[in-house]
Protein backbone atom coordinates (compact mmCIF):
# COMPACT_ATOMS: atom_id res chain seq x y z
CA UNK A 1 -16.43 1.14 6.44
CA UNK A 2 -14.19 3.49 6.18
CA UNK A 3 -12.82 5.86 8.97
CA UNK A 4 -13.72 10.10 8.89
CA UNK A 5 -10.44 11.95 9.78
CA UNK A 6 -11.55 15.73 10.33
CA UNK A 7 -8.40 17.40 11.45
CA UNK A 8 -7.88 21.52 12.14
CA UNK A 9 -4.43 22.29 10.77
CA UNK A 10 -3.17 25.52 11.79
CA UNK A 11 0.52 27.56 12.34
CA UNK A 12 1.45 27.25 15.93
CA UNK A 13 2.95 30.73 16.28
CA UNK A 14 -0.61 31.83 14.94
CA UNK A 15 -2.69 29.48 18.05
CA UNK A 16 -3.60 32.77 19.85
CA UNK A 17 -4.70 35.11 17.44
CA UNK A 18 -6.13 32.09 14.92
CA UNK A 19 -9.39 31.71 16.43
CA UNK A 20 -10.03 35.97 16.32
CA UNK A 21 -8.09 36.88 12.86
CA UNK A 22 -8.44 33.85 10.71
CA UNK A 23 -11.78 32.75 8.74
CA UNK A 24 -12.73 28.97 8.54
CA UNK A 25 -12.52 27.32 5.41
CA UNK A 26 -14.10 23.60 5.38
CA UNK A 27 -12.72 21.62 2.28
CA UNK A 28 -13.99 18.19 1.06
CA UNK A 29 -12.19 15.83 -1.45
CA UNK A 30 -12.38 11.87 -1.56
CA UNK A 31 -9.00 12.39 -3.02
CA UNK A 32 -6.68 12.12 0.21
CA UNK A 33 -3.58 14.14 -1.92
CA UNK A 34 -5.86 16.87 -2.83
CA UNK A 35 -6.61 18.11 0.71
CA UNK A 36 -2.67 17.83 1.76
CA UNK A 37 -2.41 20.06 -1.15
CA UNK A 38 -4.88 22.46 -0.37
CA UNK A 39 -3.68 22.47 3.19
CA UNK A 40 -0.12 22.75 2.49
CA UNK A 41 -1.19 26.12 0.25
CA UNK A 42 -3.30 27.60 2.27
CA UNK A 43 -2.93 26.90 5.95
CA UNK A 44 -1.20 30.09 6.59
CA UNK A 45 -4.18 31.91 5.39
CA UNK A 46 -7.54 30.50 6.82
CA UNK A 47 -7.86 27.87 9.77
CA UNK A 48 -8.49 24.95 7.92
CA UNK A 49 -11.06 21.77 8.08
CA UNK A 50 -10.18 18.60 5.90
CA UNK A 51 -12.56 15.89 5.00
CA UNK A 52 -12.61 12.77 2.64
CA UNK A 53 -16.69 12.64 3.52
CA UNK A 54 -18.97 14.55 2.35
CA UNK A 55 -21.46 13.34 4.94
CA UNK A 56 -19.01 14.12 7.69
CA UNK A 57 -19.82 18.02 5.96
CA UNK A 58 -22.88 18.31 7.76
CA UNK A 59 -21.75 17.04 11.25
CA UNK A 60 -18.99 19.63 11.01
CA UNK A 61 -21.17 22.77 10.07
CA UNK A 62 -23.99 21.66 13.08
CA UNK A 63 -20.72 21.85 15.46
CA UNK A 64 -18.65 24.56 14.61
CA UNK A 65 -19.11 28.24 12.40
CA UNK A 66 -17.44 27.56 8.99
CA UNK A 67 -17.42 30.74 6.78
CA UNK A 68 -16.42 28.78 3.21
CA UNK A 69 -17.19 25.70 2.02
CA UNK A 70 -15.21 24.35 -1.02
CA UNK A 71 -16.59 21.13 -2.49
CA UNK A 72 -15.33 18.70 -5.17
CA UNK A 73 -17.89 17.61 -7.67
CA UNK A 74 -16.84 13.79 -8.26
CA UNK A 75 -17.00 12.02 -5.15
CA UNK A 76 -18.38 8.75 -4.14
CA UNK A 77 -21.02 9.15 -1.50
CA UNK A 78 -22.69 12.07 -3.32
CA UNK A 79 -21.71 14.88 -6.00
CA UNK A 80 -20.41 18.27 -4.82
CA UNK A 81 -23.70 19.45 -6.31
CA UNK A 82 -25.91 17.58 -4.34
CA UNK A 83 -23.48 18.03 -0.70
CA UNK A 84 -24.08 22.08 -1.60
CA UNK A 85 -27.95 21.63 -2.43
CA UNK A 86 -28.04 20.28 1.12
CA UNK A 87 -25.89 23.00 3.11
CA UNK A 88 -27.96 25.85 0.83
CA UNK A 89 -31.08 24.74 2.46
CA UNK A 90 -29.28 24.24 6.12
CA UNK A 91 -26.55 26.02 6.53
CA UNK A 92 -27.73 29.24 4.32
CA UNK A 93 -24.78 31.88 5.43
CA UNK A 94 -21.71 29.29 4.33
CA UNK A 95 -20.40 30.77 1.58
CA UNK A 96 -20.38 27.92 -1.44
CA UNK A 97 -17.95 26.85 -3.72
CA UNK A 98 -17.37 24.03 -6.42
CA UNK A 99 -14.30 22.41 -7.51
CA UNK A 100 -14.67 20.70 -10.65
CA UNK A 101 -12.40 19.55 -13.99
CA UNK A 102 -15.88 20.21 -15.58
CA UNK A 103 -16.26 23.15 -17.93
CA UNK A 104 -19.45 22.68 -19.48
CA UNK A 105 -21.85 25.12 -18.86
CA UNK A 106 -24.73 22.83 -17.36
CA UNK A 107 -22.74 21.42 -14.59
CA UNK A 108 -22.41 25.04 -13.65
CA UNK A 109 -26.22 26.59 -14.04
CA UNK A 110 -27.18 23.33 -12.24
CA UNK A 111 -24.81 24.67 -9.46
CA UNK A 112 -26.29 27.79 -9.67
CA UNK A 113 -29.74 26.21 -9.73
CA UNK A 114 -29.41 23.39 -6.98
CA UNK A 115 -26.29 24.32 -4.70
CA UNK A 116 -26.81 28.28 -5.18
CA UNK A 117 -23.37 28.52 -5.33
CA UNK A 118 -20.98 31.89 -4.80
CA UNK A 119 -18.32 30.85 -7.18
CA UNK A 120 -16.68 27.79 -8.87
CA UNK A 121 -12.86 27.13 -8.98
CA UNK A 122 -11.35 24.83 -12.14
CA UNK A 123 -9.15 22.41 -11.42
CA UNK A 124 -6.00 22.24 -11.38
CA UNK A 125 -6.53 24.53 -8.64
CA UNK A 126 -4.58 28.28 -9.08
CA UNK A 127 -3.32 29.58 -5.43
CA UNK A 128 -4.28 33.21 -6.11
CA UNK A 129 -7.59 32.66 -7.73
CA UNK A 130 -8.82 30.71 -4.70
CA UNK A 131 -7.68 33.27 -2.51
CA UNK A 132 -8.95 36.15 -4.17
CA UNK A 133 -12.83 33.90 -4.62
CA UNK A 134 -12.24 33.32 -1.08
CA UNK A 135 -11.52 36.38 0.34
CA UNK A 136 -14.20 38.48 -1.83
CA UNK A 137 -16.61 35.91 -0.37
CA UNK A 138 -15.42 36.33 3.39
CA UNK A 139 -16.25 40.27 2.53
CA UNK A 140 -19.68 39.15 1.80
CA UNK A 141 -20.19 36.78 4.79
CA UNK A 142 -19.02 39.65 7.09
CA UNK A 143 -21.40 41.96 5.74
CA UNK A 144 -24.68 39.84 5.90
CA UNK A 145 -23.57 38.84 9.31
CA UNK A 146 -23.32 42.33 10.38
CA UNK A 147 -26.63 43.36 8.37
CA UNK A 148 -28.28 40.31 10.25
CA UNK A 149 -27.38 41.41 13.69
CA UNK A 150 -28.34 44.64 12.84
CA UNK A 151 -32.00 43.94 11.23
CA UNK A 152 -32.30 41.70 14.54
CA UNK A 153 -31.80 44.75 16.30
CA UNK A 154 -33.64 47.41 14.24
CA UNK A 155 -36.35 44.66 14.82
CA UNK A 156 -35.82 45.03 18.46
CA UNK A 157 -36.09 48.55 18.86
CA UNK A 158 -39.16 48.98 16.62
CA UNK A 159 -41.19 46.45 18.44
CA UNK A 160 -40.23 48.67 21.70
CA UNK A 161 -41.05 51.87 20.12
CA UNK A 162 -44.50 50.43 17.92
CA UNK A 163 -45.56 47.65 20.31
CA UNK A 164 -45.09 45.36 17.18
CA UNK A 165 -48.00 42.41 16.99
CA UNK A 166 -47.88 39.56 15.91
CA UNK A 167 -49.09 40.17 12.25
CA UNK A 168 -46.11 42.68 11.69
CA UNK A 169 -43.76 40.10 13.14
CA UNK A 170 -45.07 37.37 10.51
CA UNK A 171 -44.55 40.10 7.50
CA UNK A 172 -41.31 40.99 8.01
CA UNK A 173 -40.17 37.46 8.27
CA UNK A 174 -42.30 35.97 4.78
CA UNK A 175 -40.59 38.81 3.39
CA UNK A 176 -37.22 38.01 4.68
CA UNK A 177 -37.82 34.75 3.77
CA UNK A 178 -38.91 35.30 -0.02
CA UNK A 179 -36.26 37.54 -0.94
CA UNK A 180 -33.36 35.54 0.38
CA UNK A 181 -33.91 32.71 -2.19
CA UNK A 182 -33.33 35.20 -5.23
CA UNK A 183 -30.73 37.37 -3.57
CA UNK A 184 -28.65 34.10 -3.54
CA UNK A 185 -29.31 33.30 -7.10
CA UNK A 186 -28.40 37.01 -7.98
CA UNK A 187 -25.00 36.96 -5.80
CA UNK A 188 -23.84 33.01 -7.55
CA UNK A 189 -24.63 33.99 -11.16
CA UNK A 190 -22.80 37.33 -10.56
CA UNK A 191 -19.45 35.49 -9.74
CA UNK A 192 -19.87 33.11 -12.97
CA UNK A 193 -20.33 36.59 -15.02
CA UNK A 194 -17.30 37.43 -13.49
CA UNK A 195 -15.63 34.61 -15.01
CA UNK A 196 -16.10 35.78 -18.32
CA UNK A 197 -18.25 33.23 -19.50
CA UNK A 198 -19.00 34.24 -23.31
CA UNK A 199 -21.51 33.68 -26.43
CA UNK A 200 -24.98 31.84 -25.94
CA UNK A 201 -23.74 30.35 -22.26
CA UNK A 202 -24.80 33.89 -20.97
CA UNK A 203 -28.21 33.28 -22.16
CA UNK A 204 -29.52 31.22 -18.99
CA UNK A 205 -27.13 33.20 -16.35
CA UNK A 206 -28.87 36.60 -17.75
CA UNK A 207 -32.73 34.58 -17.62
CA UNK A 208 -31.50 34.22 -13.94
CA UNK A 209 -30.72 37.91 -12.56
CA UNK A 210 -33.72 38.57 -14.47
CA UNK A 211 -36.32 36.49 -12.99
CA UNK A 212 -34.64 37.38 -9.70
CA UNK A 213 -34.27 40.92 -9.83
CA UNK A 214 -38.44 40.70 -10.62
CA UNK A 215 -39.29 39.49 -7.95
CA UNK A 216 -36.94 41.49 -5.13
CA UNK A 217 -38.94 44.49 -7.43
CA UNK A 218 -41.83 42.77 -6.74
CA UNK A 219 -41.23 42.28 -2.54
CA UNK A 220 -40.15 45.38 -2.47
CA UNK A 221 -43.12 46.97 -3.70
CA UNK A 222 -45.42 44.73 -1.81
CA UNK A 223 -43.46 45.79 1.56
CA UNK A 224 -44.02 49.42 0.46
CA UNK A 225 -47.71 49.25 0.68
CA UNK A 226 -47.61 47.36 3.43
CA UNK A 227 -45.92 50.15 5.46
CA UNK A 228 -48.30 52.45 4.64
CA UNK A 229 -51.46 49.91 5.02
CA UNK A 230 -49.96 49.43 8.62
CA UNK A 231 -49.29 53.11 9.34
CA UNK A 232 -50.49 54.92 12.42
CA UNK A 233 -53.65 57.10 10.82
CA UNK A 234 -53.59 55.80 7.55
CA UNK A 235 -56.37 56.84 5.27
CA UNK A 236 -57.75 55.73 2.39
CA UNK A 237 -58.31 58.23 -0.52
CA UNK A 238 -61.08 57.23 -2.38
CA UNK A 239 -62.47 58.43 -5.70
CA UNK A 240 -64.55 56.57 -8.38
CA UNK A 241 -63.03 54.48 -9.89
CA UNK A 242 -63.83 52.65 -12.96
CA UNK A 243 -63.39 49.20 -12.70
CA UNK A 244 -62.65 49.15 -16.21
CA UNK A 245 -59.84 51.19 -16.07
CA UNK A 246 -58.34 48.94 -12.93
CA UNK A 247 -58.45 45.75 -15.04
CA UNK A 248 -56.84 47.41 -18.24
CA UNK A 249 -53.77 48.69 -16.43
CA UNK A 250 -53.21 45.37 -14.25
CA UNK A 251 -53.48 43.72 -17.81
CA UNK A 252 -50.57 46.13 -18.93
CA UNK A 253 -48.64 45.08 -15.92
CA UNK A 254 -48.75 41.43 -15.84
CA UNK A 255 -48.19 41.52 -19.87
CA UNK A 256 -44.72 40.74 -20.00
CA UNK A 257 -45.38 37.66 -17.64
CA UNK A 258 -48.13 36.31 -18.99
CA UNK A 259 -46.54 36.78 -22.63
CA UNK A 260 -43.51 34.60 -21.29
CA UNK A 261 -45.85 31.42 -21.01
CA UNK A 262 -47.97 32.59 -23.75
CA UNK A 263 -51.22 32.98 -21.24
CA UNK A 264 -53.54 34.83 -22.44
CA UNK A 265 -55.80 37.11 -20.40
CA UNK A 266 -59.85 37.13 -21.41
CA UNK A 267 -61.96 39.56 -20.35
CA UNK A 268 -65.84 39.35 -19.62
CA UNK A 269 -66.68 42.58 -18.68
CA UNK A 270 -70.40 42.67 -18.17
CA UNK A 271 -70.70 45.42 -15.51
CA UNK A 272 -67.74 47.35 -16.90
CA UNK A 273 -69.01 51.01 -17.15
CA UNK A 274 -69.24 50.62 -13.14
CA UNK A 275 -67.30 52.06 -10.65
CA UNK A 276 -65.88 51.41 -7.23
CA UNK A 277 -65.27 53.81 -4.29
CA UNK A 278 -61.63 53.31 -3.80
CA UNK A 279 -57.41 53.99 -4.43
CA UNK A 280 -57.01 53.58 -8.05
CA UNK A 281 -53.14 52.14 -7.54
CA UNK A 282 -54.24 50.18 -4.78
CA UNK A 283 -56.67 48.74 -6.37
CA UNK A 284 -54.37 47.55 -9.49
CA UNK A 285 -51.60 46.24 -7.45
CA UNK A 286 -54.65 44.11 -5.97
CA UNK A 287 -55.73 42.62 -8.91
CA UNK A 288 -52.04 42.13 -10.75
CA UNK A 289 -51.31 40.02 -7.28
CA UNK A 290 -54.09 38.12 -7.99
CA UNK A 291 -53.91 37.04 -11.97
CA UNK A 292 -50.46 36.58 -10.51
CA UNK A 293 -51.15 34.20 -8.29
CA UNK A 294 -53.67 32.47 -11.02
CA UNK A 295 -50.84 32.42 -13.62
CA UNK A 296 -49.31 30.23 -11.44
CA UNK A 297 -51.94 27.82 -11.59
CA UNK A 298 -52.56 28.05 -14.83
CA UNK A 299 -50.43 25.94 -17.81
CA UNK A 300 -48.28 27.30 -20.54
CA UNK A 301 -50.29 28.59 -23.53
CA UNK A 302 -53.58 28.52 -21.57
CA UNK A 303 -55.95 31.65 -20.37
CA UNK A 304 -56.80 33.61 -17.08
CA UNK A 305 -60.14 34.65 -16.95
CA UNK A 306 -61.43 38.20 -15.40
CA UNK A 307 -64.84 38.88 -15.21
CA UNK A 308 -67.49 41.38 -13.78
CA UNK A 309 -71.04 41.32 -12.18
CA UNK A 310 -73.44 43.41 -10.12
CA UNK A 311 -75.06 41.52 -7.40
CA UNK A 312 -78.06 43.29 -4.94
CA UNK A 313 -76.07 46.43 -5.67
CA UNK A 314 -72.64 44.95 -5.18
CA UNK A 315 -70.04 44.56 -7.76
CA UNK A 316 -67.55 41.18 -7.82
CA UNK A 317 -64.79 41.14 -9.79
CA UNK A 318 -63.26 37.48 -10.04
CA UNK A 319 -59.98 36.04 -11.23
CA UNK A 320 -60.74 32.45 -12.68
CA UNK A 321 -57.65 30.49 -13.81
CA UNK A 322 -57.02 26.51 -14.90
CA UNK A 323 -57.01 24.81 -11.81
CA UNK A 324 -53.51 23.38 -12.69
CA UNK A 325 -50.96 22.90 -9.39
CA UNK A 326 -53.84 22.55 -6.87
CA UNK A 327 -54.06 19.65 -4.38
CA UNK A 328 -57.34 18.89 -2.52
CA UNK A 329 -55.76 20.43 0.53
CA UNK A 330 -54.48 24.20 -1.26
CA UNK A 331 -58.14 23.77 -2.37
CA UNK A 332 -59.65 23.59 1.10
CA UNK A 333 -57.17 26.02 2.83
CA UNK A 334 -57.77 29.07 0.27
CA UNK A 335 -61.59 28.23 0.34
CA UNK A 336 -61.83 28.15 3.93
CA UNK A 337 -59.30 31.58 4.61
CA UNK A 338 -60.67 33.19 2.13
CA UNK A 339 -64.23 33.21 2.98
CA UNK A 340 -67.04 36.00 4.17
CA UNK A 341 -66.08 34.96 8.12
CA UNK A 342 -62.15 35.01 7.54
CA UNK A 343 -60.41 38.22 8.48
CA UNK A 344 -57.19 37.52 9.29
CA UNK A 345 -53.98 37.43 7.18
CA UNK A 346 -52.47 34.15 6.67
CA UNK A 347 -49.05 34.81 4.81
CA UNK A 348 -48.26 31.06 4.42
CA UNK A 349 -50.26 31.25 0.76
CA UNK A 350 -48.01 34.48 -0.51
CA UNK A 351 -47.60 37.78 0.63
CA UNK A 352 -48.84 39.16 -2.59
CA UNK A 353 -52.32 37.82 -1.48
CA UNK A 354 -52.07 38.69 1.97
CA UNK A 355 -51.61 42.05 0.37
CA UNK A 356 -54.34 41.79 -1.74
CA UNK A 357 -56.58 41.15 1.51
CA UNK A 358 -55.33 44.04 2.90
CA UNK A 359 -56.43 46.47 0.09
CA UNK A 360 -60.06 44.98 -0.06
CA UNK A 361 -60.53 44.81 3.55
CA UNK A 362 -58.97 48.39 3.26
CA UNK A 363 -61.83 49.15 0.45
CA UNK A 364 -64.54 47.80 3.12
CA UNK A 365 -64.58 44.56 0.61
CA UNK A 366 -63.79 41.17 0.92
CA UNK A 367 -61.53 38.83 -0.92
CA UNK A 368 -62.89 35.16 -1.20
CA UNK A 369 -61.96 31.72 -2.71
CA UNK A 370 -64.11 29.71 -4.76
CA UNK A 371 -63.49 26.44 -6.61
CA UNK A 372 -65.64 25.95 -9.79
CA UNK A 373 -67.93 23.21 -10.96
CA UNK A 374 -64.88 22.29 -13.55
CA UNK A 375 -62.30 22.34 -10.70
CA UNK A 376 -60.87 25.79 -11.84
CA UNK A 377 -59.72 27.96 -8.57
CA UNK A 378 -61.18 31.90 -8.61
CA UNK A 379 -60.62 34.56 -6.26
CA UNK A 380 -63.48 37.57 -6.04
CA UNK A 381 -63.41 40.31 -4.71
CA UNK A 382 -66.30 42.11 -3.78
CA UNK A 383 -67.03 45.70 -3.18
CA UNK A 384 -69.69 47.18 -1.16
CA UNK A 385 -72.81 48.72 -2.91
CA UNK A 386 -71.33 51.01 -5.90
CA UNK A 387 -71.70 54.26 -6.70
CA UNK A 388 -73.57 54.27 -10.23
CA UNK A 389 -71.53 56.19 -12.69
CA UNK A 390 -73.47 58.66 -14.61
């Protein structure tokens, strides 16, 4: 077995002022002449760590704050692609890099995909294009730092001034959570635009910032009417509202989705001259959450089914899709959280159905689960008794 040597090479005159002025860049090569290369060109710039290892990677980052990471694709104990996968998931702040001879476009998207890296670097390696990846990237790190420590205290001082509960607590962190994911994506494909990659390669990087910048559109509306859900004195203005009318806009909205996996969205509309008491917007941002959530469980080319009925006075409308992704144990959870007796949020299964929750309990409705005879998952919601249009 061979023997890890980690090793911090640094400028002696510099020993003072290293550990304040200069960022830490953690570099990993099997190839022992490549590190004395990239430590010989850049030692005077960043406080340097060296390893052959790319397990030795991990031990490193749980020990010490590394800024950079720059990773060589071939190596023996795992690819540079799967070492960044790894640190993405753990070590989410360290700004990613991949050194490769490789050109071709997939070993790069899967980069993007997998490792969620900031940048790539060709080899043989160019001083000044390292530096200036580098030091863009350092700008970055910086600034999310400093945005961190000041969401962390934003976060403090509201829950002084609002007396923040648990449920607003549990919010802001799924949303924190679900927009980091695509905020990466957006920030690594926007360095490999910024290599000038040209023709058809663009293709998948642009299907990328796409999908992402949909869904930070997405949590960012959802947020929105959470704030004003939550809000001290918040009232509902209700009008009728034809039910009708909800289900044909939230068709319009999820169109462009749906079309994308060629779903198609039936409706049986057999009470759909009724009306509801309620927020017309609300009430569509509801329902696109929920054929959302159904199109995810539903398989390319298939159907989503919406539907209407009166019942003793009260009027369902249900979201029925394939059944397809669902284990016995989604099954049970949704069922039994989303049931007449359930009235808390549980923002483990989405926040766009949390959301949706909100609204109908906002409506004086409830929002329940229901798996069908033919193993098909619907969500209902159901509105108190209706006033009868005339």
């Amino acid at each position: 077995m061979g023997i890890s040597i980690i090793f911090i090479l640094f400028n002696p005159i510099d020993l003072l002022i290293m550990a304040q002025d200069k960022p830490t860049v953690l570099y990993v090569d099997d190839l022992p002449v490549n590190l004395t290369l990239f430590e010989a060109t850049f030692r005077k710039d960043y406080d340097l760590i060296l390893t052959e290892y790319p397990k030795e990677v991990l031990n490193i980052l749980e020990e010490k704050e590394v800024q950079v990471l720059v990773s060589d694709q071939r190596m023996p104990e795992m690819t540079g692609i799967e070492l960044l996968e790894i640190v993405a998931e753990r070590f989410p702040d360290v700004r990613r890099y991949l050194l490769t001879a490789f050109t071709d476009t997939e070993t790069v998207i899967e980069a993007v995909n997998k490792g969620h890296i900031h940048g790539y670097i060709n080899k043989p390696m160019q001083p000044d294009e390292i530096r200036q990846s580098i030091n863009g990237s350092l700008e970055v790190y910086h600034l999310r730092k400093k945005n961190k420590e000041m969401m962390v205290e934003l976060e403090n001082v509201n829950k002084e001034l609002l007396n923040m509960d648990g449920l607003k607590s549990d919010i802001i962190n799924s949303i924190t959570n679900e927009i980091s994911t695509p905020l990466n994506r957006i920030m690594g494909t926007l360095h490999l635009l910024k290599n000038k990659i040209e023709g058809d390669e663009l293709t998948d990087v642009v299907n990328i910032l796409d999908n992402s910048v949909f869904k930070l559109e997405q949590f960012s509306l959802l947020a929105k009417q959470i704030s004003v859900l939550k809000s001290p004195g918040f009232e509902l203005k209700q009008s009728k509202v034809s039910l009708k009318q909800v289900i044909q806009f939230s068709e319009i909205e999820t169109s462009e989705e749906l079309k994308e996996q060629e779903i198609a969205l039936k409706r049986d509309l057999n009470a759909s001259d009724d009306n509801v008491n309620g927020d017309s917007a609300l009430l569509v941002s509801c329902l696109v959450n929920i054929i959302q959530f159904a199109k995810e469980h539903t398989e390319e080319g298939g159907e989503i089914i919406v539907y209407t009925t009166v019942d003793e006075g009260s009027l369902t409308c249900g979201v029925e899709d394939q059944g397809i992704n669902y284990s016995d144990t989604l099954f049970n959870i949704l069922s039994n959280h989303f049931s007449h007796q359930e009235s808390t949020l549980n923002l483990n299964m989405g926040i766009g159905l949390a959301v949706s929750q909100m609204i109908i309990d906002t409506h004086g409705g409830i929002l329940i689960f229901e798996k069908t005879d033919n193993n098909r998952g619907c969500h209902k919601m159901i509105f108190p008794p209706i006033a009868q249009s005339s």
